[in-house]
N, C-alpha and C. Protein backbone atom coordinates (compact mmCIF):
# COMPACT_ATOMS: atom_id res chain seq x y z
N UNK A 1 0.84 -1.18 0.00
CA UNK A 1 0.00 0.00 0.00
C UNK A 1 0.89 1.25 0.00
N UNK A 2 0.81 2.02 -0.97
CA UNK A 2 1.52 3.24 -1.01
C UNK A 2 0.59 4.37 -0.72
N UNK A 3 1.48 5.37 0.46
CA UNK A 3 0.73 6.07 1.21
C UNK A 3 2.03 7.45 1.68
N UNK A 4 1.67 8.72 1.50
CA UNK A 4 2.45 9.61 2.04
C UNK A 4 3.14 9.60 3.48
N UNK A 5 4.48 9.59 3.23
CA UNK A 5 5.32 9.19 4.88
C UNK A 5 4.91 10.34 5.46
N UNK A 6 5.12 9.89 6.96
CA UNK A 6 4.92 10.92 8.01
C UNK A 6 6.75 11.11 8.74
N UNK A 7 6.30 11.85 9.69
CA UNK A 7 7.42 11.54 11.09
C UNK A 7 7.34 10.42 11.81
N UNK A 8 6.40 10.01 11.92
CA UNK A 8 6.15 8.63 12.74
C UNK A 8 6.63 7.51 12.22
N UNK A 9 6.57 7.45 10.83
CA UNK A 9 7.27 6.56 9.86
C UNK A 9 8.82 6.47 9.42
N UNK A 10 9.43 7.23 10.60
CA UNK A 10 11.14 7.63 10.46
C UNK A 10 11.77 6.21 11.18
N UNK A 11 11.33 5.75 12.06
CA UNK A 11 12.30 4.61 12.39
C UNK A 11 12.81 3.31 11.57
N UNK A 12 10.89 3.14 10.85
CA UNK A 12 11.21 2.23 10.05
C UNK A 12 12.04 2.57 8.90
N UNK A 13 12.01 3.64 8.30
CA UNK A 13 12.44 4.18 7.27
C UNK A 13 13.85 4.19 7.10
N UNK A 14 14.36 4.64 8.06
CA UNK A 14 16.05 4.70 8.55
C UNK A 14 16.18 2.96 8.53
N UNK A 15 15.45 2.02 9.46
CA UNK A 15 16.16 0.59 9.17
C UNK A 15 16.13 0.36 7.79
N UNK A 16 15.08 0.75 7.06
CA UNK A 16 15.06 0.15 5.45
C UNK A 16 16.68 0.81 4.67
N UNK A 17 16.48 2.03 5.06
CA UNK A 17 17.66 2.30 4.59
C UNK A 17 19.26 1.89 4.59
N UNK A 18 19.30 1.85 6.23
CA UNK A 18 20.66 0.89 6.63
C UNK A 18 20.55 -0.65 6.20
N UNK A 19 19.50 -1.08 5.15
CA UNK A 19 19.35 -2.45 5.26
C UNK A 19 19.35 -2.69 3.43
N UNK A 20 20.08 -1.55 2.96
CA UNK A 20 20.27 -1.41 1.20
C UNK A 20 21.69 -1.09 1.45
N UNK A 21 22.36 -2.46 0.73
CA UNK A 21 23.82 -2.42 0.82
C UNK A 21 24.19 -0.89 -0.59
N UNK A 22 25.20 -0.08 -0.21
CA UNK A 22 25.68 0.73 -0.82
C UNK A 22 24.80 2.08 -0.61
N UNK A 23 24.42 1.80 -0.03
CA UNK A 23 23.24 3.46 0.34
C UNK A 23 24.01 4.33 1.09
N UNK A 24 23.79 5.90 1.22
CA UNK A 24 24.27 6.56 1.60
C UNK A 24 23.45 7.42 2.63
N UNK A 25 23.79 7.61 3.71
CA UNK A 25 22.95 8.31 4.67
C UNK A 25 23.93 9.56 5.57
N UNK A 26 23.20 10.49 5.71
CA UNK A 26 23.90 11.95 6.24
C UNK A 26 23.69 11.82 7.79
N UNK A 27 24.54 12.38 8.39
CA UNK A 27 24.12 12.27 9.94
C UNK A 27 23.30 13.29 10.38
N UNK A 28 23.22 14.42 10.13
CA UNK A 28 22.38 15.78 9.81
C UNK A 28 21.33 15.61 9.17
N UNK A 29 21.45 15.69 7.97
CA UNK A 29 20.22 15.63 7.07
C UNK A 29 19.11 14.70 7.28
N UNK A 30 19.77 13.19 7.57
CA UNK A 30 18.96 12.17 7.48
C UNK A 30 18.57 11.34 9.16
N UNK A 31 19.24 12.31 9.72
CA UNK A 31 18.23 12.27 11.52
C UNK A 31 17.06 12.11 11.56
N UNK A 32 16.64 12.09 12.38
CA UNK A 32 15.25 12.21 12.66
C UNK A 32 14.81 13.95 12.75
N UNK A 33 15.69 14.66 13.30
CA UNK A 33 15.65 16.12 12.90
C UNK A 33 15.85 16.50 11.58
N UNK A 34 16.72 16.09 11.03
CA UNK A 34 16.57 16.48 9.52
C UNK A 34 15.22 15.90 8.86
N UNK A 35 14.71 14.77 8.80
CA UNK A 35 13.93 14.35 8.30
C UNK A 35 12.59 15.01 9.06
N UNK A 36 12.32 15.18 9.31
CA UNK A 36 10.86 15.93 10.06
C UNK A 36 10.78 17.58 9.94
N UNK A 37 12.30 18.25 9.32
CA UNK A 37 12.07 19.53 9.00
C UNK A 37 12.02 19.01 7.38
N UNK A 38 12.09 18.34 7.01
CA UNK A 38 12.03 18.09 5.54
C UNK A 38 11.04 18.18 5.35
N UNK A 39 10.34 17.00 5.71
CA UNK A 39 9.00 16.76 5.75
C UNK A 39 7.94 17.81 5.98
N UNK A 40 8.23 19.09 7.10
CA UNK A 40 7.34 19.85 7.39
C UNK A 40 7.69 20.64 5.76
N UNK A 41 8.66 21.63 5.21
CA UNK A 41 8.78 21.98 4.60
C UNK A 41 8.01 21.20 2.84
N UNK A 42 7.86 20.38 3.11
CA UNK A 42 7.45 19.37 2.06
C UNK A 42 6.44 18.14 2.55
N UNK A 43 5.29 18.37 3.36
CA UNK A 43 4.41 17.68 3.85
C UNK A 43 3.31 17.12 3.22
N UNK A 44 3.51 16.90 1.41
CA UNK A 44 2.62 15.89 0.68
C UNK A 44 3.11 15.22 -0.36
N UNK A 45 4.40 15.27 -0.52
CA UNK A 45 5.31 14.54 -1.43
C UNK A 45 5.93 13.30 -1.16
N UNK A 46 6.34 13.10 0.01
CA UNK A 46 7.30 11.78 0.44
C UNK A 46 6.22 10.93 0.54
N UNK A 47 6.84 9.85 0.05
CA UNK A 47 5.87 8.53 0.05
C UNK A 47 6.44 7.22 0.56
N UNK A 48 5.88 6.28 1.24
CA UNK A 48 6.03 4.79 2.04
C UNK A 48 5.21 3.89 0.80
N UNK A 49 5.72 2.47 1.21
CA UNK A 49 5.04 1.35 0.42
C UNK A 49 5.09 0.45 2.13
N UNK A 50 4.00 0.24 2.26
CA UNK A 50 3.66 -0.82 3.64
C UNK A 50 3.30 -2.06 2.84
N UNK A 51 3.93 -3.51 3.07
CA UNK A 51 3.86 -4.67 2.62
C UNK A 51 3.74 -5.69 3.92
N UNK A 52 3.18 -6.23 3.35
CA UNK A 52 3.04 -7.50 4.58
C UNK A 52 3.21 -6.49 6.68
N UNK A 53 2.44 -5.68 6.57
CA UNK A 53 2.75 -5.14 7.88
C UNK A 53 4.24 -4.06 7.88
N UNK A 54 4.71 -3.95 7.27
CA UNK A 54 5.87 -3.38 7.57
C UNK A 54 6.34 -2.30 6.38
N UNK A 55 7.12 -1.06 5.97
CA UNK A 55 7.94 -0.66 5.00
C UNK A 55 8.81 -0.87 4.62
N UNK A 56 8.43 -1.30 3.37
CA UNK A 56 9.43 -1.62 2.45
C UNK A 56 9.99 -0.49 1.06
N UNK A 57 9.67 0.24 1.24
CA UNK A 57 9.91 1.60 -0.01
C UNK A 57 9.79 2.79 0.31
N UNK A 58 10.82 3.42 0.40
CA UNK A 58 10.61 4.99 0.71
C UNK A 58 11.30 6.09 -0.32
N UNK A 59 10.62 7.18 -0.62
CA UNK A 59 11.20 8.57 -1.41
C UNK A 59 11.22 9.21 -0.62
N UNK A 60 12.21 10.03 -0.10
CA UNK A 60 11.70 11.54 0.28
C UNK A 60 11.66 12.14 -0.63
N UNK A 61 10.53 13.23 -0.69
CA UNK A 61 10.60 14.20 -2.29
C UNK A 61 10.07 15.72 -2.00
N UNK A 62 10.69 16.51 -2.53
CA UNK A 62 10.21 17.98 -2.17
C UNK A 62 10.48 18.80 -3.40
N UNK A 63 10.21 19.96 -3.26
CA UNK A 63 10.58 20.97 -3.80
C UNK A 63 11.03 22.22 -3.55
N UNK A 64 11.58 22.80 -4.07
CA UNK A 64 12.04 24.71 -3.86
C UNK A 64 10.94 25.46 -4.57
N UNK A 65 9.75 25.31 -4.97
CA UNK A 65 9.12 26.17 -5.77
C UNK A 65 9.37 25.79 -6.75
N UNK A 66 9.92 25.51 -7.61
CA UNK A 66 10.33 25.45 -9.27
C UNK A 66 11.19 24.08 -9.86
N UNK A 67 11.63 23.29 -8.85
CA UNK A 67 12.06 21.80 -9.42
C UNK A 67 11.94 21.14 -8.31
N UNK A 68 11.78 19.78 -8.44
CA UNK A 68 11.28 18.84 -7.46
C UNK A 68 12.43 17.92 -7.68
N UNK A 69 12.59 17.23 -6.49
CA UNK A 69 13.51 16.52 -6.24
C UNK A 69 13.70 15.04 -5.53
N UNK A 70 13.76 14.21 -6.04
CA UNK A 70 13.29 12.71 -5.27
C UNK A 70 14.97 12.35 -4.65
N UNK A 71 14.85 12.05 -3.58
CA UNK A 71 16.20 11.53 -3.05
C UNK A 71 15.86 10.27 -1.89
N UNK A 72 16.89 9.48 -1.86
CA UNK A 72 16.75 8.39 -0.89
C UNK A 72 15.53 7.04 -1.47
N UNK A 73 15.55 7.11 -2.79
CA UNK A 73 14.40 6.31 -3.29
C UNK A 73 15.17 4.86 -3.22
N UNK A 74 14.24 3.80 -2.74
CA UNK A 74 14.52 2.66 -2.41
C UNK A 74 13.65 1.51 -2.29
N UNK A 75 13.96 0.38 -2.54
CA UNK A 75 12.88 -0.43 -1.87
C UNK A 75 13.95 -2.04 -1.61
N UNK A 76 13.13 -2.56 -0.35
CA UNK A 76 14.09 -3.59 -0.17
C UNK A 76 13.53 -4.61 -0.63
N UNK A 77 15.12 -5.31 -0.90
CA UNK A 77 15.36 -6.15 -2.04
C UNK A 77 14.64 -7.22 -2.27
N UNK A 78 14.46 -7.98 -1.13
CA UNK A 78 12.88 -9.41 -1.31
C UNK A 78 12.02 -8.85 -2.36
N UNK A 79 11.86 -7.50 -2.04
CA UNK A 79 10.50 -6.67 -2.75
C UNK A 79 10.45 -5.84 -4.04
N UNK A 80 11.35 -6.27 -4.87
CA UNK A 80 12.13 -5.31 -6.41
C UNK A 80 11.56 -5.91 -7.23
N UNK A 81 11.58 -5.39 -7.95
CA UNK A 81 10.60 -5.80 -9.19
C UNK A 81 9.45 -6.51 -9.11
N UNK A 82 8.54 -5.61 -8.51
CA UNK A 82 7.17 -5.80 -8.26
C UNK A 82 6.34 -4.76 -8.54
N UNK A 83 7.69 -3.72 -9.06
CA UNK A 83 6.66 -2.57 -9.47
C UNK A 83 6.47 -1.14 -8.36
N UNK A 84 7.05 -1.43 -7.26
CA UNK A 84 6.75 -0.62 -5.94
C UNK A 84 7.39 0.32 -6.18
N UNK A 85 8.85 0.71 -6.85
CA UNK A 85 9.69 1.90 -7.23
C UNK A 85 8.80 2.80 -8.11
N UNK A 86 8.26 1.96 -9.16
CA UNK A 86 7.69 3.18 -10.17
C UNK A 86 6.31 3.54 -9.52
N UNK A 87 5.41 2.64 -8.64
CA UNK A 87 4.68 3.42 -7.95
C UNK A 87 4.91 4.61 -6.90
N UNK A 88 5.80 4.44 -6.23
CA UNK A 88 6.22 5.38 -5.43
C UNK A 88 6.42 6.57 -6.32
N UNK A 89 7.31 6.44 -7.58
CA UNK A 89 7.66 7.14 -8.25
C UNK A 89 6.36 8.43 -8.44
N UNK A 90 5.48 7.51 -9.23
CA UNK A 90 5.05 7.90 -10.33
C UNK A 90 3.75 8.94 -8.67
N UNK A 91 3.82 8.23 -7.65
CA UNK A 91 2.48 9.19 -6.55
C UNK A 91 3.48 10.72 -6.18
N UNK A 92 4.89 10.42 -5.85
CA UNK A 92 5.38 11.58 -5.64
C UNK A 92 5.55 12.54 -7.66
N UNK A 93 5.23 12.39 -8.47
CA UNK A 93 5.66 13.25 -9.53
C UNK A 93 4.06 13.76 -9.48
N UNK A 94 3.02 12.88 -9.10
CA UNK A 94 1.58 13.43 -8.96
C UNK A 94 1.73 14.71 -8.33
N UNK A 95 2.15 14.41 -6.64
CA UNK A 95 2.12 15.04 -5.50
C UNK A 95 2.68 16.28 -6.33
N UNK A 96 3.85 16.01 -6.62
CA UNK A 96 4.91 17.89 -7.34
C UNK A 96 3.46 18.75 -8.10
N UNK A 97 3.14 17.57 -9.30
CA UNK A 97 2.64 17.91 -10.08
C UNK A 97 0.77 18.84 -9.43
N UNK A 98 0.76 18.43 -8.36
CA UNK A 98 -0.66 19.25 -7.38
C UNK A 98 -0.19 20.48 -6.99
N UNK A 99 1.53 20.74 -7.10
CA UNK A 99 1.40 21.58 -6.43
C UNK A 99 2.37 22.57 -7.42
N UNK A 100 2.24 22.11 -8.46
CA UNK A 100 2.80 23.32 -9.72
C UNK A 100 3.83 23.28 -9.72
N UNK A 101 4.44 22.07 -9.71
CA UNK A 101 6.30 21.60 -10.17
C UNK A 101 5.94 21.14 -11.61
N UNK A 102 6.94 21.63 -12.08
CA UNK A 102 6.91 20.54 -13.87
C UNK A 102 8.14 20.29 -14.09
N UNK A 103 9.11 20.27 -13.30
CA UNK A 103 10.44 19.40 -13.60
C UNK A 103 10.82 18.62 -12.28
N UNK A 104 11.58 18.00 -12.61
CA UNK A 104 11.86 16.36 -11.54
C UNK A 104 13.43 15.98 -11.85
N UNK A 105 13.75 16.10 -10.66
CA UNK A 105 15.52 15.44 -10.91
C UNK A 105 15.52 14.61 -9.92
N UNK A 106 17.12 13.60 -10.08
CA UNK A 106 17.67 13.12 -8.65
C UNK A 106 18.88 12.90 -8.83
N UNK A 107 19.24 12.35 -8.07
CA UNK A 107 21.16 12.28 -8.27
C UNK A 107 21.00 10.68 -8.36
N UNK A 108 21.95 9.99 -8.79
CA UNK A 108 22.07 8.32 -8.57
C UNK A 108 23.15 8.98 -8.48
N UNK A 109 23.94 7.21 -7.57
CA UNK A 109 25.66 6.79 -8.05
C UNK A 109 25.63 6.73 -9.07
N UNK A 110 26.80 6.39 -9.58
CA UNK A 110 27.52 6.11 -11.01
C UNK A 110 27.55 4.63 -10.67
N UNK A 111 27.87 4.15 -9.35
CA UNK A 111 28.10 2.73 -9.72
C UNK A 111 26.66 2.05 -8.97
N UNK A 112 25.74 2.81 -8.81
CA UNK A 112 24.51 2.09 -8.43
C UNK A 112 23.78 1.48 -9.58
N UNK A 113 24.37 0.35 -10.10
CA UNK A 113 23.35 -0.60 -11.43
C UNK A 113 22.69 -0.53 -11.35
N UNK A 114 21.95 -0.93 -10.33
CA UNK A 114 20.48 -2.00 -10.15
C UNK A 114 19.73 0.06 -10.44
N UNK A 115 20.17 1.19 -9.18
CA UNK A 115 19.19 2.67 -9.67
C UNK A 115 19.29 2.61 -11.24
N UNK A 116 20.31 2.90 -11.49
CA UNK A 116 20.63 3.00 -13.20
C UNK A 116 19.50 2.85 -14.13
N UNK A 117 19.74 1.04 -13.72
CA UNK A 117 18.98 0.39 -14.46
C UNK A 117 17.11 1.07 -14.49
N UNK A 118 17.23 0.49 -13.09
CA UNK A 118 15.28 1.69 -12.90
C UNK A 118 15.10 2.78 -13.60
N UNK A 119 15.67 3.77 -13.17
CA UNK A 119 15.90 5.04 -14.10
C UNK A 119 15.52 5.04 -15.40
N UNK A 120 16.79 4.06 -15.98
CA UNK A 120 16.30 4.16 -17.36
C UNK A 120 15.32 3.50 -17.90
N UNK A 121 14.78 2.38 -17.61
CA UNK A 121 13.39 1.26 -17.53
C UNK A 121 12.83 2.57 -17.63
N UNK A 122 12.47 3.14 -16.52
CA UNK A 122 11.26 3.88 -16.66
C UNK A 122 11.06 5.31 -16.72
N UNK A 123 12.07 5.64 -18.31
CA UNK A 123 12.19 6.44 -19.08
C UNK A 123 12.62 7.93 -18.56
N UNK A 124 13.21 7.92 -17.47
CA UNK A 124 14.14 9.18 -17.02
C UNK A 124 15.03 9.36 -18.05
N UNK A 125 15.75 10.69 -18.05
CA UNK A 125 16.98 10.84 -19.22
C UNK A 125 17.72 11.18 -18.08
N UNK A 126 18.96 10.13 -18.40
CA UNK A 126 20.36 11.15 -18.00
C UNK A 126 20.86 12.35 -18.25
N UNK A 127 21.08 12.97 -17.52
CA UNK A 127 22.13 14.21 -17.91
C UNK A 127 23.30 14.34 -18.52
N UNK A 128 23.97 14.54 -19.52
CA UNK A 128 25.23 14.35 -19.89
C UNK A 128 25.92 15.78 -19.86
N UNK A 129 25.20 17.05 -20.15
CA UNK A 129 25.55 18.20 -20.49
C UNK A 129 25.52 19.06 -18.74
N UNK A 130 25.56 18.46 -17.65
CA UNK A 130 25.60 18.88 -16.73
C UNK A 130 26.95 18.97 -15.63
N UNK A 131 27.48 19.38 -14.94
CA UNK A 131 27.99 19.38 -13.78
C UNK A 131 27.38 19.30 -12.13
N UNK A 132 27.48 18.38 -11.47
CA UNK A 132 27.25 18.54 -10.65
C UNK A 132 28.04 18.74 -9.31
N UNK A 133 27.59 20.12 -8.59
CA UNK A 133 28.68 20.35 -7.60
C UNK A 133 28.61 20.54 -6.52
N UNK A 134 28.99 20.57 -4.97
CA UNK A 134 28.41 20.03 -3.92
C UNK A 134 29.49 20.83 -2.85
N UNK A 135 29.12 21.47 -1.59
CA UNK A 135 29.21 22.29 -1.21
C UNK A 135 29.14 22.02 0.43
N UNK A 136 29.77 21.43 1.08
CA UNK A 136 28.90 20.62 2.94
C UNK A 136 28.96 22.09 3.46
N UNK A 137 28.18 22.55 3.77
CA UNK A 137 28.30 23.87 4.99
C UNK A 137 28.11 23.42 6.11
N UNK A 138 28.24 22.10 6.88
CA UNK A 138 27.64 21.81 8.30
C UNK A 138 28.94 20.36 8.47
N UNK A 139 30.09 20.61 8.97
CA UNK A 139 31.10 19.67 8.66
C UNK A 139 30.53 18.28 9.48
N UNK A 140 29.68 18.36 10.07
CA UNK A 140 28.97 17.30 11.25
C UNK A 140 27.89 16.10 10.40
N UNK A 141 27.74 16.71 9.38
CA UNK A 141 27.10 16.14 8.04
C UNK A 141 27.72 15.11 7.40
N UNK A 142 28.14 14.22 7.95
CA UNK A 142 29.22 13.33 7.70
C UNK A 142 28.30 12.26 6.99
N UNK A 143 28.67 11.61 5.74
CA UNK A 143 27.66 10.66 4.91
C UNK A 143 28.60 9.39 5.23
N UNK A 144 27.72 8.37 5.52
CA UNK A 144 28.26 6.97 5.85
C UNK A 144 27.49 5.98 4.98
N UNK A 145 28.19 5.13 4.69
CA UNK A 145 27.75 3.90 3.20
C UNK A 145 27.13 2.74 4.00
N UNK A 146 26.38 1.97 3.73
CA UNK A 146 25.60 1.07 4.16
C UNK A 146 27.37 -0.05 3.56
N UNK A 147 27.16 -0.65 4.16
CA UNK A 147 28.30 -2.10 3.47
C UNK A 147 28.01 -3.44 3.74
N UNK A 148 26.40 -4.10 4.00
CA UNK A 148 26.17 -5.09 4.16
C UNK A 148 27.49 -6.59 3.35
């Protein structure tokens, strides 16, 4: 069942995450404080997939006014290719789209296949003509890799 995440839905969310080998998580950003000012700032975009009792798929997704942005999109692995990514997908580009976004980005790895692969399945374009460049203003923001 895909359904807009809350704050209440942060614990599970964080285990799903530490539980996707190669994932990346911020110590700042992706707190439970970071995530609940996200969320307020962006309180109809992020979306959950609840399966058998539990979450298994999460986006956070927001916007600045003028481009929308999906980050942390996932679903665990028992549960891939069933279709739950492009649903999630496709309720948060709704959600932008209610609220007068008409463009959509995200970042992947370079060596994340299996995102890659999704991505392009379900007709995102890569960027080739871009730079992307990155800036930590909060040195406590320290990103740590899942390494199952």
């Amino acid at each position: 069942m895909i359904r807009r995440m809350t704050i209440e839905d942060y614990d599970e969310v964080c285990s799903l995450w530490k539980s996707i080998k190669g994932f990346a998580i911020r110590s700042v950003d992706d707190s439970r404080e970071g995530v609940e000012a996200f969320l307020r700032r962006n309180p109809l975009t992020s979306v959950v997939d609840v399966e058998d009792g539990k979450i298994v798929g999460a986006i956070l997704c927001g916007h600045d006014g003028r481009r929308g942005c999906l980050y942390h999109v996932c679903v665990a692995e028992e549960y891939r290719r069933r279709g739950i990514g492009k649903e999630m997908v496709i309720f948060c580009m709704n959600a932008l789209k209610a609220e007068h976004i008409n463009k959509v980005s995200l970042i992947a790895f370079t060596r994340n296949d299996i995102g890659n692969a999704f991505w392009k399945q379900i007709g995102w374009t890569k960027r080739e003509d871009l730079n992307y460049y990155d800036f930590t203003l909060n040195e406590d923001n320290i990103t740590a890799f899942v390494e199952r």
